[in-house]
Every structure is written in structure tokens, then in C-alpha cells.
C-alpha atoms as a PDB file:
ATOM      1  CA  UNK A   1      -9.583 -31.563  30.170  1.00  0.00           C
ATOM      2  CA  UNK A   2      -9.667 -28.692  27.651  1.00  0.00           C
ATOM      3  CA  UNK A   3     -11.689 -29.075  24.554  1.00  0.00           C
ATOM      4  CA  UNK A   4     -10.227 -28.599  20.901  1.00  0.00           C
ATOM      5  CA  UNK A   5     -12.555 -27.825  18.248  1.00  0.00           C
ATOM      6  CA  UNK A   6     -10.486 -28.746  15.300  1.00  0.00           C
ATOM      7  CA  UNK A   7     -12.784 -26.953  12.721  1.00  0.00           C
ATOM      8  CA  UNK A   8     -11.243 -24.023  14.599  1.00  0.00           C
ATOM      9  CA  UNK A   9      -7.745 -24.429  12.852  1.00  0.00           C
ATOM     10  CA  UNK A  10      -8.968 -26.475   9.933  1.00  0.00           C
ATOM     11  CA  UNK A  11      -8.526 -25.340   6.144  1.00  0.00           C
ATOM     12  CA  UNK A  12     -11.902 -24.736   4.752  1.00  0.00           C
ATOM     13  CA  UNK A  13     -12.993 -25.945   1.455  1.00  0.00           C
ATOM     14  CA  UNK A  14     -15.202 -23.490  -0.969  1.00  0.00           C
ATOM     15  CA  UNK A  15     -16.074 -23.330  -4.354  1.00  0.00           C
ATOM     16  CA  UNK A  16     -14.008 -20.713  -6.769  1.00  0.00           C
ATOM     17  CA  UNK A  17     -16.400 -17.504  -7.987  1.00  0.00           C
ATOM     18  CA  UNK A  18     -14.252 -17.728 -11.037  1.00  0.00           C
ATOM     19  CA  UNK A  19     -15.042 -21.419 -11.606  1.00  0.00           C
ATOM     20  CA  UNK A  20     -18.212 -23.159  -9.346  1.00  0.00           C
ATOM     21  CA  UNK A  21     -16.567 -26.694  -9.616  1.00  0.00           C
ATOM     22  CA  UNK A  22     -13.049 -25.764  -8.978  1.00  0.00           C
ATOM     23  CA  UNK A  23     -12.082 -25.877  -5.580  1.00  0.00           C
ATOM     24  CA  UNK A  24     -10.371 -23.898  -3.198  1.00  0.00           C
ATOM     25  CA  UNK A  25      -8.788 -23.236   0.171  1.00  0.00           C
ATOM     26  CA  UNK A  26      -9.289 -20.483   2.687  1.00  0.00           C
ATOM     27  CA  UNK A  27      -7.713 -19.811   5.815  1.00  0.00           C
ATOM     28  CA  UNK A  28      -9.667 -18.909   8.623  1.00  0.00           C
ATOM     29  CA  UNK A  29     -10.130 -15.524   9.075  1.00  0.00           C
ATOM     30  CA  UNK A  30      -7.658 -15.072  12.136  1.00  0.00           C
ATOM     31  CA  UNK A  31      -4.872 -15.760   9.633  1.00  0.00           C
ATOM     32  CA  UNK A  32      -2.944 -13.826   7.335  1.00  0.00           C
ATOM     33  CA  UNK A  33      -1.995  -9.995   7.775  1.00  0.00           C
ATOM     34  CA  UNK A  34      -3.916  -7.592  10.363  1.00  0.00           C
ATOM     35  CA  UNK A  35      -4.552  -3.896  10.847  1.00  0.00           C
ATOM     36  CA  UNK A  36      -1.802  -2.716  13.574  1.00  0.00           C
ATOM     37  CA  UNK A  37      -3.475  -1.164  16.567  1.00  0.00           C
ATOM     38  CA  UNK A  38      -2.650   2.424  15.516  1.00  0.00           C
ATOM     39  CA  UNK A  39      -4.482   1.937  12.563  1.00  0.00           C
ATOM     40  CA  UNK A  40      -7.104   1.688  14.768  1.00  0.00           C
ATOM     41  CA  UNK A  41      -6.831   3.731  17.191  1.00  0.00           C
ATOM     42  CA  UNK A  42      -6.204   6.760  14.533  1.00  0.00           C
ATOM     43  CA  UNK A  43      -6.807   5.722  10.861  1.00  0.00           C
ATOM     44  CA  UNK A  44      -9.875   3.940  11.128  1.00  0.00           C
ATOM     45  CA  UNK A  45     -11.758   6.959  12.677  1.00  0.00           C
ATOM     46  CA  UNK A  46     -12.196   8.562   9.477  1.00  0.00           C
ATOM     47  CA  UNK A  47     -11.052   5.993   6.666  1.00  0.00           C
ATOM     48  CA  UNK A  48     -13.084   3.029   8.297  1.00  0.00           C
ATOM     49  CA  UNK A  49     -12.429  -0.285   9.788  1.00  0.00           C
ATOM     50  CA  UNK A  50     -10.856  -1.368   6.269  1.00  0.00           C
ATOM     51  CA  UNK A  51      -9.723   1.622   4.923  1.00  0.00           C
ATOM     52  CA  UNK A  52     -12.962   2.135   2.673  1.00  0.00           C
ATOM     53  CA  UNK A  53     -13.470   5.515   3.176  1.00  0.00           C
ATOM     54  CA  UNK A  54     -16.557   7.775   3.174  1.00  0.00           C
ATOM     55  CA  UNK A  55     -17.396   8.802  -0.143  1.00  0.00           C
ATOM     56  CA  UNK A  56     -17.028  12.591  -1.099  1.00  0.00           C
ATOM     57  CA  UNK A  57     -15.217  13.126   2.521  1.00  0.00           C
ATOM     58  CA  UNK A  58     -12.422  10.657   3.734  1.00  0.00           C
ATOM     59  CA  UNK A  59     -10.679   8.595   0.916  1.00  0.00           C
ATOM     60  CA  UNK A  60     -10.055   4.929   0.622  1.00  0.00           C
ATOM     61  CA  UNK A  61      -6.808   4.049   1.609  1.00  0.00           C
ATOM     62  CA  UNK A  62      -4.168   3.986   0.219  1.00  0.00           C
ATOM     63  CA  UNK A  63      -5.747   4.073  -2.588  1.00  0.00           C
ATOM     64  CA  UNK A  64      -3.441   3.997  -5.909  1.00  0.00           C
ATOM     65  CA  UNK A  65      -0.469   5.729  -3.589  1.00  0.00           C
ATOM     66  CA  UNK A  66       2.240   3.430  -3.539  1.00  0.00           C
ATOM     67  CA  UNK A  67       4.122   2.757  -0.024  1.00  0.00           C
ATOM     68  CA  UNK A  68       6.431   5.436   0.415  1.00  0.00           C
ATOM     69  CA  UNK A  69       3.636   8.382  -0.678  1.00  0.00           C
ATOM     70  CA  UNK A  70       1.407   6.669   1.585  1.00  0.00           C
ATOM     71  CA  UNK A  71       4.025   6.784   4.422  1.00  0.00           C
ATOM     72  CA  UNK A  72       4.722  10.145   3.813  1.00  0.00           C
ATOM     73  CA  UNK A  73       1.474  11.579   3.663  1.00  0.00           C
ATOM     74  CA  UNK A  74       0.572  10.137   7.019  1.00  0.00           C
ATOM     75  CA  UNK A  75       3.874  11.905   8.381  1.00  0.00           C
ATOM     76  CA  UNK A  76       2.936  15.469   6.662  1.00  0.00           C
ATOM     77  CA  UNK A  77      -0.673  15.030   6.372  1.00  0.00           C
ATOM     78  CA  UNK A  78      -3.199  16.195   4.376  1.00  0.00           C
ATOM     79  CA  UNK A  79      -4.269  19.949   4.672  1.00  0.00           C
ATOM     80  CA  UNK A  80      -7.046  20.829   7.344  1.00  0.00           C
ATOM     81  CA  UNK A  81      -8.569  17.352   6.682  1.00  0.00           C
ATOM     82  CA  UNK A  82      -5.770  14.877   7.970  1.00  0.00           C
ATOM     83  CA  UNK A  83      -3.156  15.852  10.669  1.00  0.00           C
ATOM     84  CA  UNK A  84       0.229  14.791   9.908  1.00  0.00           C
ATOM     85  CA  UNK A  85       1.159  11.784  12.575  1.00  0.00           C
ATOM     86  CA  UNK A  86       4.672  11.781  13.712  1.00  0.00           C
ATOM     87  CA  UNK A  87       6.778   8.616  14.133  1.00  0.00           C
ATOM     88  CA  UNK A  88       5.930   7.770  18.197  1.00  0.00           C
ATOM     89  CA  UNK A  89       2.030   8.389  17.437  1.00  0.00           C
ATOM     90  CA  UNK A  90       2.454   5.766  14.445  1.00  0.00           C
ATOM     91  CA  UNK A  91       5.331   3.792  13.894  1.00  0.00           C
ATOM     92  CA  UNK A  92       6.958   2.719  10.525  1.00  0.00           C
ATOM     93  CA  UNK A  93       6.872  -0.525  11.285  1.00  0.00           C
ATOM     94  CA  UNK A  94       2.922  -0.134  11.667  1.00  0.00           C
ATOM     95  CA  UNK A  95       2.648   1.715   8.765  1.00  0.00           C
ATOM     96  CA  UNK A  96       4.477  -0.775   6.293  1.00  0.00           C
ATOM     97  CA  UNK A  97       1.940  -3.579   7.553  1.00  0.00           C
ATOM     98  CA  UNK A  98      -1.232  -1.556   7.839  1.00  0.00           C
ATOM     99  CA  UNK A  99      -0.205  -0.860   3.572  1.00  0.00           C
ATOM    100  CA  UNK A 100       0.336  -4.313   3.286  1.00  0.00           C
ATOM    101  CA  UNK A 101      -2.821  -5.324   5.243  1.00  0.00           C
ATOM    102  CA  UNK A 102      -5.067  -2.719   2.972  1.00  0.00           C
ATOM    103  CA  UNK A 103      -3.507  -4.033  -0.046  1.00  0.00           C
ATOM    104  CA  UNK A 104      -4.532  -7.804   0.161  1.00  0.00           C
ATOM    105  CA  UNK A 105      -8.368  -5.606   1.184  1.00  0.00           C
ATOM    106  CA  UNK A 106      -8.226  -4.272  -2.346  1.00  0.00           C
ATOM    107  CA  UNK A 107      -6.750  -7.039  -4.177  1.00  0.00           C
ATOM    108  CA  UNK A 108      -9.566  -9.546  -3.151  1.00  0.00           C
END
């Protein structure tokens, strides 16, 4: 018989940083939006794991670029530094949830 660890899928209780007795819930960490696999395959290279960036030589991303500048710049690139990435290599689709994904990495 297969085991199920229920603390697995279970809502986890923590105190708020804004206010220690207030409490709150957090999902698990497998929840909630993920980078897309040609955000790491590509991206991550140079911008990191979570888009941080390396100071003084990749940027964070996206930074304060709003979706559509940060779509196009990965389809023109960025001078020498950043090739431009075409459609097949990284879809739209991957791009409007990797944006999404680096967002909530920013907001929290």
C-alpha cells in the first residue's frame, strides 16, 4: 500500500512579517506559477535561476519593462549582450508565464 504524507499537500500556517501574531497561509512551494523550461534552458544562463541578475553585467528581469517590451526585447534582443530569440526557440506562450512567474519573484 502506498504511503501519503499529508503534510505534503497541507496548507502551512506562519506568522505575518508585517504583524508577528497575525496569521497566515502559504502554499507549498510546488504551487502557484513556475519558470517555463525555456526560461531555463536560455534565460537563466545569464539572468539567474530567478531572474536576479548579475550586478553591473546581466540585468534583473524584467525589471520595470512591462509585458509587451519585455516580449519584444527577447524577440530583437539586446545589442552584443543578448541575442534576439525567435518564436520556435521561445514561445509566447512561455514568455507571458515566465513575466508572470518573475513578477510574483519581485512582488514578494
Amino acid at each position: 500500500m502506498r504511503r501519503f504524507l499529508p503534510f505534503a499537500f497541507a496548507l502551512v500556517a506562519c506568522t505575518s512579517p508585517e504583524d508577528p501574531g497575525q496569521r497566515t497561509l502559504v502554499r507549498p512551494d510546488d504551487e502557484g506559477p513556475k519558470p517555463s523550461d525555456s526560461f531555463v534552458a536560455t534565460c537563466a544562463r545569464c539572468h539567474g535561476p530567478r531572474g536576479e541578475g548579475t550586478t553591473g553585467v546581466y540585468p534583473a528581469i524584467p525589471g520595470a519593462l512591462d509585458e509587451a517590451t519585455f516580449i519584444a526585447t527577447v524577440r530583437s534582443g539586446k545589442g552584443r549582450a543578448m541575442p534576439a530569440f525567435s518564436p520556435e526557440q521561445v514561445p509566447d506562450d512561455h514568455l507571458k508565464n515566465d513575466y508572470a512567474w518573475l513578477k510574483t519573484l519581485r512582488a514578494r
